[in-house]
C-alpha atoms as a PDB file:
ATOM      1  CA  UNK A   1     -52.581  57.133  56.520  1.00  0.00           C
ATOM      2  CA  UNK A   2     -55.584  57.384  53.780  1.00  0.00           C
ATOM      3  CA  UNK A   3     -55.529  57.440  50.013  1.00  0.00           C
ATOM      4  CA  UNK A   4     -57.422  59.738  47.261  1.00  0.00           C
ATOM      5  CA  UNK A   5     -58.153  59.931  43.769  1.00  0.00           C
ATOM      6  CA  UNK A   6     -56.122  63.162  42.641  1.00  0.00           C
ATOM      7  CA  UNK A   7     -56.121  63.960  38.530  1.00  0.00           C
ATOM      8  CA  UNK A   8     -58.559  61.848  36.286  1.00  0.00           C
ATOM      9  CA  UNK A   9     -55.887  60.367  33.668  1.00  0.00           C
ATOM     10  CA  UNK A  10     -56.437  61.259  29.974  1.00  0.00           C
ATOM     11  CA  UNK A  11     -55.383  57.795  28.381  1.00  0.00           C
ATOM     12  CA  UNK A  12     -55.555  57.306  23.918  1.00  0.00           C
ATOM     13  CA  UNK A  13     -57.386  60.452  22.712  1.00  0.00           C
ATOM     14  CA  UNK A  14     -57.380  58.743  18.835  1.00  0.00           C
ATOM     15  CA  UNK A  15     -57.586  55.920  16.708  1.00  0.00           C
ATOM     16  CA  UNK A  16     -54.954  53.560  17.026  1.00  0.00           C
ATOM     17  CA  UNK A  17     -52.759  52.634  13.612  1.00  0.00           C
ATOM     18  CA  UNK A  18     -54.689  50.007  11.527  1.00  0.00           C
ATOM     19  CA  UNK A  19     -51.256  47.625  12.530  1.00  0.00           C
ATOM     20  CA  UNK A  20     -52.122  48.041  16.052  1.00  0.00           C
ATOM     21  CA  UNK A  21     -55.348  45.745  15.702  1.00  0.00           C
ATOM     22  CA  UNK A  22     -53.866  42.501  15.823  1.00  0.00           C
ATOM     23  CA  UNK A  23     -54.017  40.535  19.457  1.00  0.00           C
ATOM     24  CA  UNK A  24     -54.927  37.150  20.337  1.00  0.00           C
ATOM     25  CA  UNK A  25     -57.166  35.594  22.762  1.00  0.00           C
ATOM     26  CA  UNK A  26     -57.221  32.791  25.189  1.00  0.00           C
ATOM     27  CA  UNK A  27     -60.056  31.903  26.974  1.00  0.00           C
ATOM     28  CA  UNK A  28     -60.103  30.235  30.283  1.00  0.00           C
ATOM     29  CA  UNK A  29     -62.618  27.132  31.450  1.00  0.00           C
ATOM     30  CA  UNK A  30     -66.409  27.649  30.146  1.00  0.00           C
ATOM     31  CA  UNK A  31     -69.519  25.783  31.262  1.00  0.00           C
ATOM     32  CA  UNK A  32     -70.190  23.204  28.178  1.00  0.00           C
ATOM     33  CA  UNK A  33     -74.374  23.769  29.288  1.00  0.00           C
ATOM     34  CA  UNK A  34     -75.605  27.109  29.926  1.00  0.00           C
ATOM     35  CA  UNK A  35     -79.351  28.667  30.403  1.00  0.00           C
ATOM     36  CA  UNK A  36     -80.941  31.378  28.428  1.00  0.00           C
ATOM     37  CA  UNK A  37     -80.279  34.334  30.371  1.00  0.00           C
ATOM     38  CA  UNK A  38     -77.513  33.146  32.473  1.00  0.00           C
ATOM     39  CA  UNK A  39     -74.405  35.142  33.549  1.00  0.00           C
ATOM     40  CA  UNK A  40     -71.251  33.442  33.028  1.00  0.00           C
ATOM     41  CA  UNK A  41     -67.953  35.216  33.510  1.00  0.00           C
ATOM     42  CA  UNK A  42     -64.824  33.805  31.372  1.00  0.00           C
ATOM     43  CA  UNK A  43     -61.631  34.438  32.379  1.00  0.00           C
ATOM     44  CA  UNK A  44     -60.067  35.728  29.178  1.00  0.00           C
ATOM     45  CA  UNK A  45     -56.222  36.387  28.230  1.00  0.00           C
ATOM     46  CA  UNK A  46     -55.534  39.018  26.218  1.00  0.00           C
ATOM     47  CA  UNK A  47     -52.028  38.639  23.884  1.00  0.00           C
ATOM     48  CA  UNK A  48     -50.636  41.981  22.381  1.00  0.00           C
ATOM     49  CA  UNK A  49     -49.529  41.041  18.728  1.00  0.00           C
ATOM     50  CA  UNK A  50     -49.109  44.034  16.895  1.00  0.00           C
ATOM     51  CA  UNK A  51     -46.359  46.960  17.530  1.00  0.00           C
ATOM     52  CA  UNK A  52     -47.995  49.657  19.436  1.00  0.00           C
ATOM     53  CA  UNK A  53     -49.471  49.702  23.341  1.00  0.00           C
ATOM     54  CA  UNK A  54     -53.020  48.723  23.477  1.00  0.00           C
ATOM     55  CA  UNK A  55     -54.456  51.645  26.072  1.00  0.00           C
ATOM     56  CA  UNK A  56     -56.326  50.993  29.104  1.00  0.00           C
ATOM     57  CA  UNK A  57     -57.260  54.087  29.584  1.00  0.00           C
ATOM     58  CA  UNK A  58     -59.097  56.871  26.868  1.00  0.00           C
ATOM     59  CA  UNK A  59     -60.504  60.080  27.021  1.00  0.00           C
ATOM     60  CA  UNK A  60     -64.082  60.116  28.719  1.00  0.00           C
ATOM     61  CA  UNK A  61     -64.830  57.022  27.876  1.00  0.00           C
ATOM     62  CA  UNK A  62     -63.330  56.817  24.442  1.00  0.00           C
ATOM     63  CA  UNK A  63     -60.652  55.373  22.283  1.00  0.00           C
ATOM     64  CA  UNK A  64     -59.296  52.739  25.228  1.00  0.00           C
ATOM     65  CA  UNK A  65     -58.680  49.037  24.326  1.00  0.00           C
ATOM     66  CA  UNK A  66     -61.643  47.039  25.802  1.00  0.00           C
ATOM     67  CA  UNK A  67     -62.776  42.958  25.853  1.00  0.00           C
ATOM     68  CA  UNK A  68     -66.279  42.346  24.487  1.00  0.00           C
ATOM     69  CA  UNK A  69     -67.892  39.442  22.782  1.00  0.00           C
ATOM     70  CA  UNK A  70     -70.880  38.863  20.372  1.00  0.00           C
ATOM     71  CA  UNK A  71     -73.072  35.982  20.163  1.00  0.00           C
ATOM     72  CA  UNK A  72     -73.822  33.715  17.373  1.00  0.00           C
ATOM     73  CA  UNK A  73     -76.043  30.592  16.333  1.00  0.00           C
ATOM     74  CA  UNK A  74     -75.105  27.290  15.731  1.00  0.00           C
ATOM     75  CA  UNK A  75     -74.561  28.407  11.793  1.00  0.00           C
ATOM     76  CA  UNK A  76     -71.709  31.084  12.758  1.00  0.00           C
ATOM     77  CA  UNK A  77     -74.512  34.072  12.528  1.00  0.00           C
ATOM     78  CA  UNK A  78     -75.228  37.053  14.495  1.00  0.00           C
ATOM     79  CA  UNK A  79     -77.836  36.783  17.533  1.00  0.00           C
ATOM     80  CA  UNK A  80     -76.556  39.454  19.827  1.00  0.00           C
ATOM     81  CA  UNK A  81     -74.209  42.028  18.272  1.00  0.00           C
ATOM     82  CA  UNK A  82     -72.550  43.604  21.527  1.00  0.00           C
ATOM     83  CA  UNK A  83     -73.061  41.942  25.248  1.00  0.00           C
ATOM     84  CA  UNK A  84     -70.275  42.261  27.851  1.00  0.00           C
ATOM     85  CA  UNK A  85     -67.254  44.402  28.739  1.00  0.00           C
ATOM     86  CA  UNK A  86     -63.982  44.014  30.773  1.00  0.00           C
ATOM     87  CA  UNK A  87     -61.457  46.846  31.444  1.00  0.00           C
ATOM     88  CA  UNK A  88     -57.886  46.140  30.759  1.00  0.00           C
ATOM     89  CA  UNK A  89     -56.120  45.991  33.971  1.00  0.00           C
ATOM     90  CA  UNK A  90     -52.851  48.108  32.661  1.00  0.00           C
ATOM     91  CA  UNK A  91     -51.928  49.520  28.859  1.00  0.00           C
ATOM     92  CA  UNK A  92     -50.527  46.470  27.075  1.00  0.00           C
ATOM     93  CA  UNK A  93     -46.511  46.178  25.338  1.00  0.00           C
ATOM     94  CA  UNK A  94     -46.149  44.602  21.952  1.00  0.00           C
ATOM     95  CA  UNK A  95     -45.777  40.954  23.406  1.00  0.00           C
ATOM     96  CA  UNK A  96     -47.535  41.217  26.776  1.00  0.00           C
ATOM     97  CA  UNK A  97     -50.327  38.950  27.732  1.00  0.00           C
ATOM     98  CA  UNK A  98     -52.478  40.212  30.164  1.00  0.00           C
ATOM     99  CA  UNK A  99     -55.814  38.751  32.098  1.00  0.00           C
ATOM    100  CA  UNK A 100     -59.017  39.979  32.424  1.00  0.00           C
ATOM    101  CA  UNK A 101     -62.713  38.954  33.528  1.00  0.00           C
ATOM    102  CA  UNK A 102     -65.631  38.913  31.120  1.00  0.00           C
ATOM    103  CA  UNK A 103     -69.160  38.878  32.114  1.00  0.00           C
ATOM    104  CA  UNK A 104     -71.588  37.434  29.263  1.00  0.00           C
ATOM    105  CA  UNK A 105     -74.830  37.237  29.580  1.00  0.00           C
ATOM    106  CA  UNK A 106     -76.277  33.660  27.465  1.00  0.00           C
ATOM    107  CA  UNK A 107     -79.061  34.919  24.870  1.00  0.00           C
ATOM    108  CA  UNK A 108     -82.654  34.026  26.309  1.00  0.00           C
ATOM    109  CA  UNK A 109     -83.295  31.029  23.302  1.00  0.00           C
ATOM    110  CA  UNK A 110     -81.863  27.830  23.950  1.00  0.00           C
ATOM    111  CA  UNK A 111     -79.958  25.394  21.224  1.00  0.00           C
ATOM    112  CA  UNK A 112     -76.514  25.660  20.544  1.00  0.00           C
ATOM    113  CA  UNK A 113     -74.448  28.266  20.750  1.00  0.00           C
ATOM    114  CA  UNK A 114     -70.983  30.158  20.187  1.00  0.00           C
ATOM    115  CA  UNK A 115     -69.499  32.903  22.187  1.00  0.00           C
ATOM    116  CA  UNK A 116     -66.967  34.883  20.052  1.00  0.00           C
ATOM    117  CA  UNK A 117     -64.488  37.219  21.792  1.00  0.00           C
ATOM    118  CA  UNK A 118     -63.229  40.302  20.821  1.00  0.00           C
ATOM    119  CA  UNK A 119     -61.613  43.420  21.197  1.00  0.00           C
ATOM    120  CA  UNK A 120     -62.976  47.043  20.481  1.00  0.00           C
ATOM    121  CA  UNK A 121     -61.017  50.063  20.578  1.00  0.00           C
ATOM    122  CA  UNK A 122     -64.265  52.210  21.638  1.00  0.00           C
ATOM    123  CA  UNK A 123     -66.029  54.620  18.950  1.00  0.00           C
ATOM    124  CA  UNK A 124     -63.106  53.351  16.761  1.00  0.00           C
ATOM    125  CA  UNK A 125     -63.791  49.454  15.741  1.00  0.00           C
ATOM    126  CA  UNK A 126     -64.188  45.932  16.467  1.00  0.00           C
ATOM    127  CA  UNK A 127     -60.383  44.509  16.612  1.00  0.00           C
ATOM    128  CA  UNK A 128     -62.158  41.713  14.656  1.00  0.00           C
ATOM    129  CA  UNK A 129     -63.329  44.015  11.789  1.00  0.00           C
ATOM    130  CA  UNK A 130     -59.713  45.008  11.446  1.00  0.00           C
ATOM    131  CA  UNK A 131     -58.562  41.719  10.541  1.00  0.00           C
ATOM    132  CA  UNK A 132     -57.516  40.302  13.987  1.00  0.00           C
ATOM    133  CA  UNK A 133     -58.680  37.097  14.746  1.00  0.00           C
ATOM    134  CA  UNK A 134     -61.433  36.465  16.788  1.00  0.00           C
ATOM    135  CA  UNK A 135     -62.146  33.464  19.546  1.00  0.00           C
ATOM    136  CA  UNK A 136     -64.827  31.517  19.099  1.00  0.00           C
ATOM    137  CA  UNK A 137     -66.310  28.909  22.362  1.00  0.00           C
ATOM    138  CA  UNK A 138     -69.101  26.757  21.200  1.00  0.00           C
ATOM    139  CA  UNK A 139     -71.824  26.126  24.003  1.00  0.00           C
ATOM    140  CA  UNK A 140     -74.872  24.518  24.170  1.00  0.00           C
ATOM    141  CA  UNK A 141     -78.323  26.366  25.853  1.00  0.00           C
ATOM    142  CA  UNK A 142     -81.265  24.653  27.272  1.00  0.00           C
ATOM    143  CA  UNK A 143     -84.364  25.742  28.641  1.00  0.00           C
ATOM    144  CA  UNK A 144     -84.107  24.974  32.683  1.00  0.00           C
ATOM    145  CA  UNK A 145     -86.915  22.702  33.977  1.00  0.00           C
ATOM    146  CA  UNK A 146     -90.764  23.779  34.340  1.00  0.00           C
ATOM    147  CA  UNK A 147     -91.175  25.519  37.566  1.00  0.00           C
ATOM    148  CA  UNK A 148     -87.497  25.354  38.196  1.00  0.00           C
ATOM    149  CA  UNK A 149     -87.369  29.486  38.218  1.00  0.00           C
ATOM    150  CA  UNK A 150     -90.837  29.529  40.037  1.00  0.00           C
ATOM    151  CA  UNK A 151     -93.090  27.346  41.878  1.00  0.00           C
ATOM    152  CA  UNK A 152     -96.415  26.660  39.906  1.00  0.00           C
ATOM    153  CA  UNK A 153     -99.159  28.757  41.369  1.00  0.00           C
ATOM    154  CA  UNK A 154     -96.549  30.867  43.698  1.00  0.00           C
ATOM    155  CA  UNK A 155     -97.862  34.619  43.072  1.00  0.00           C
ATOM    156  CA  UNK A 156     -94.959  36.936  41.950  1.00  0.00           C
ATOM    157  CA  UNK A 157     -93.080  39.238  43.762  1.00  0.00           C
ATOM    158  CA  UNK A 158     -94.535  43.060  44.534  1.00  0.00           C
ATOM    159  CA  UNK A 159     -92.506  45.215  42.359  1.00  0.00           C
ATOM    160  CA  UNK A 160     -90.523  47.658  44.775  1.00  0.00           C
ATOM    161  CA  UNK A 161     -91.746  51.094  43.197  1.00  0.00           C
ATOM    162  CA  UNK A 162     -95.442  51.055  42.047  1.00  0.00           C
ATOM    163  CA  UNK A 163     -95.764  50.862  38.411  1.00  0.00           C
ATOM    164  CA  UNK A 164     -95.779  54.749  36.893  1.00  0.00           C
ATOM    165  CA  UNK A 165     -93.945  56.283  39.719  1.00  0.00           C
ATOM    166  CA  UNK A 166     -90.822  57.756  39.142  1.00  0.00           C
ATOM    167  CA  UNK A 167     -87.592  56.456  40.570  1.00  0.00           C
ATOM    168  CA  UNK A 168     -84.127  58.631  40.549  1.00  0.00           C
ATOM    169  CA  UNK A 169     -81.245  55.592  40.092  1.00  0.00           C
ATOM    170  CA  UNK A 170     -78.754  56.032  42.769  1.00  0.00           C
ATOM    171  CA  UNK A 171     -75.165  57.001  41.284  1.00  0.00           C
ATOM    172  CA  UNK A 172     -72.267  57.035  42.844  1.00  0.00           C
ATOM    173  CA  UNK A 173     -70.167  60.333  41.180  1.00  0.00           C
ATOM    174  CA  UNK A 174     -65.852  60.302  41.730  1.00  0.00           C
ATOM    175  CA  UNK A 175     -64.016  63.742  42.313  1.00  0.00           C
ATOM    176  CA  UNK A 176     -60.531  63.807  42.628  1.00  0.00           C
ATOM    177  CA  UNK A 177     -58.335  66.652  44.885  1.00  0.00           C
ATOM    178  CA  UNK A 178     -55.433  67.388  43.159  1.00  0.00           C
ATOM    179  CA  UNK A 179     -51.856  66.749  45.506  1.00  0.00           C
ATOM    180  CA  UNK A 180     -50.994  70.625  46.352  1.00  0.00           C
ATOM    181  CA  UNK A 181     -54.846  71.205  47.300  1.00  0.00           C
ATOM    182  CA  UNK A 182     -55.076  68.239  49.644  1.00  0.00           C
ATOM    183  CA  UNK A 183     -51.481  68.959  51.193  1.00  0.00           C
ATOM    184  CA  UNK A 184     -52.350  72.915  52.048  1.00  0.00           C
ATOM    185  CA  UNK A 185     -55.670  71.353  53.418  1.00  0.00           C
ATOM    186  CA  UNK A 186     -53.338  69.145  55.776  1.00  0.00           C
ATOM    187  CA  UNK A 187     -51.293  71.816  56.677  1.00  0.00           C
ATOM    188  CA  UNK A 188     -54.447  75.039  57.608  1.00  0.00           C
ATOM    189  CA  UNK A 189     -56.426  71.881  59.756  1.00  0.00           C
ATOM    190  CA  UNK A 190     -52.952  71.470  61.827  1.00  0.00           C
ATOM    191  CA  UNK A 191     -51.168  68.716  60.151  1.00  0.00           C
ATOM    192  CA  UNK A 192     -48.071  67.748  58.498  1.00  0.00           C
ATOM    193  CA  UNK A 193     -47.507  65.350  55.137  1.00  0.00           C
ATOM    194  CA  UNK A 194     -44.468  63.269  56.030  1.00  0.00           C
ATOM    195  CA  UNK A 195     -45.221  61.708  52.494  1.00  0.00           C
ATOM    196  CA  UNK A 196     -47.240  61.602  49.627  1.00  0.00           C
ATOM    197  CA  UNK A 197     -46.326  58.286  47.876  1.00  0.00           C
ATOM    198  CA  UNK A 198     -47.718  57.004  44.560  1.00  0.00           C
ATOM    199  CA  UNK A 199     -50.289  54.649  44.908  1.00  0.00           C
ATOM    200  CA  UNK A 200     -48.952  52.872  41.819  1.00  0.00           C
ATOM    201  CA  UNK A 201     -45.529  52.498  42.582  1.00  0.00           C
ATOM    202  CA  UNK A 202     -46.171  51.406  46.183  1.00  0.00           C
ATOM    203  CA  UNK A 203     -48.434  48.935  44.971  1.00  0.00           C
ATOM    204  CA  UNK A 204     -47.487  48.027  41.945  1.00  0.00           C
ATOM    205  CA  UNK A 205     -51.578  48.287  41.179  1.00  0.00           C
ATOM    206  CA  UNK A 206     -52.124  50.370  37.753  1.00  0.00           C
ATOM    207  CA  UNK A 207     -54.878  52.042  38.075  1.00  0.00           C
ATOM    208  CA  UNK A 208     -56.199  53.171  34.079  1.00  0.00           C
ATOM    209  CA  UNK A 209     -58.500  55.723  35.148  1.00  0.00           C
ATOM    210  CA  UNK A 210     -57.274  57.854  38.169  1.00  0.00           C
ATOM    211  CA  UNK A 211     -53.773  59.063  39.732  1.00  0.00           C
ATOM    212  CA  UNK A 212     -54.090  58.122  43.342  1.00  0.00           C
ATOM    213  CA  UNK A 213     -51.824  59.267  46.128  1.00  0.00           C
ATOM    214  CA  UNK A 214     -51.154  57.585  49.495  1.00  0.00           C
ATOM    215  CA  UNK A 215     -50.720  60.050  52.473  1.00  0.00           C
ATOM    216  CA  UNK A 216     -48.461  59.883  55.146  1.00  0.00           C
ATOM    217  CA  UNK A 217     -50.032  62.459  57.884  1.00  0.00           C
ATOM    218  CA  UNK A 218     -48.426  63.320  61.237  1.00  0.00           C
ATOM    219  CA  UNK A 219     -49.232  66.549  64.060  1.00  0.00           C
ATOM    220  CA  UNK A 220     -47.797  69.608  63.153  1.00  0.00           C
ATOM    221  CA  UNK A 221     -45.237  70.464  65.792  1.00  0.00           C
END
């Protein structure tokens, strides 16, 4: 039994209707103190209010409905235009609620503080620009203790590449096999599919990005 990626789903390929910006959101339990440059994840649920299904899933990259948030100062301005992300889990109904997880990252100045959550239908627009309300989580940020991130007088850490060299960043790239190519490769090694089951219907796990298959595999006789 084993499971593969198959067809890369092509989700919203345009701009949604302007009456499909409307959705409202409801934050789960933030840390009242925070440090500048700490990552705090919020658990954030996501409320459908217009009349069209928010899409998880775009076209490479684009047009899906994603969970963001901005940062501003104690005055209700700007600091940090664009910080986190969170993938929908599913494409949202008119009505549905659905939950997500949001990591933020706190901007490195301390004071107080509000987090304001959003959604952005990518390379389209902030759901907040569109005249959806946004969620705003007031914090405070202070400066953690001298010496608290390093001992006085410790020497810092090598870096792990010298300085100058060049470093290739490790990827990790997905390639699907499409259902009849993987079930004639069964069949030429020797095998037989006794079934080749959706991976969403027997889990019940939507998956926005991929079609996955689950494969049954026995001997060929």
């Amino acid at each position: 039994v084993f499971q593969t990626v198959t067809r890369r789903k092509v989700g919203a390929t345009s701009a949604l209707p302007d009456d499909a910006f409307r959705v409202r959101l409801t934050p789960g339990p933030v840390p009242d103190s925070v440090t500048p440059g700490q990552h705090v994840t919020v658990d954030v649920a996501v409320t459908n209010l217009g009349p069209h299904v928010l899409p998880a899933g775009g076209k490479d990259g684009w047009f899906q409905v994603t969970v963001g948030n901005h940062w501003l100062d104690a005055r209700g301005k700007r600091i940090v235009n664009d910080d986190g992300r969170a993938e929908l889990p599913q494409d949202i109904e008119p009505g549905q609620t659905v939950e997500v997880v949001l990591d933020v990252e706190v901007p490195d100045r301390p004071g107080p503080l509000k987090l304001e959550l959003d959604c952005v239908q990518e390379a389209v627009a902030w759901f907040g620009d569109r005249g959806s309300s946004t969620m705003i989580v007031e914090m405070s940020s202070a400066a953690p203790k001298r010496g608290w991130l390093r001992r006085p007088g410790r020497k810092p850490a090598e870096p792990a590449h010298p300085v100058g060299h060049d470093v290739e960043e490790a990827t990790m790239q997905m390639h699907g096999v499409p259902d009849e190519l993987m079930q004639s490769w069964i069949t030429q090694s020797g095998g037989r599919v006794i079934d080749a089951m959706s991976w969403e219907t027997l889990t019940g796990i939507h998956s926005p990005d991929w079609d996955r298959r689950i494969y049954l595999v026995g001997r060929s006789s």
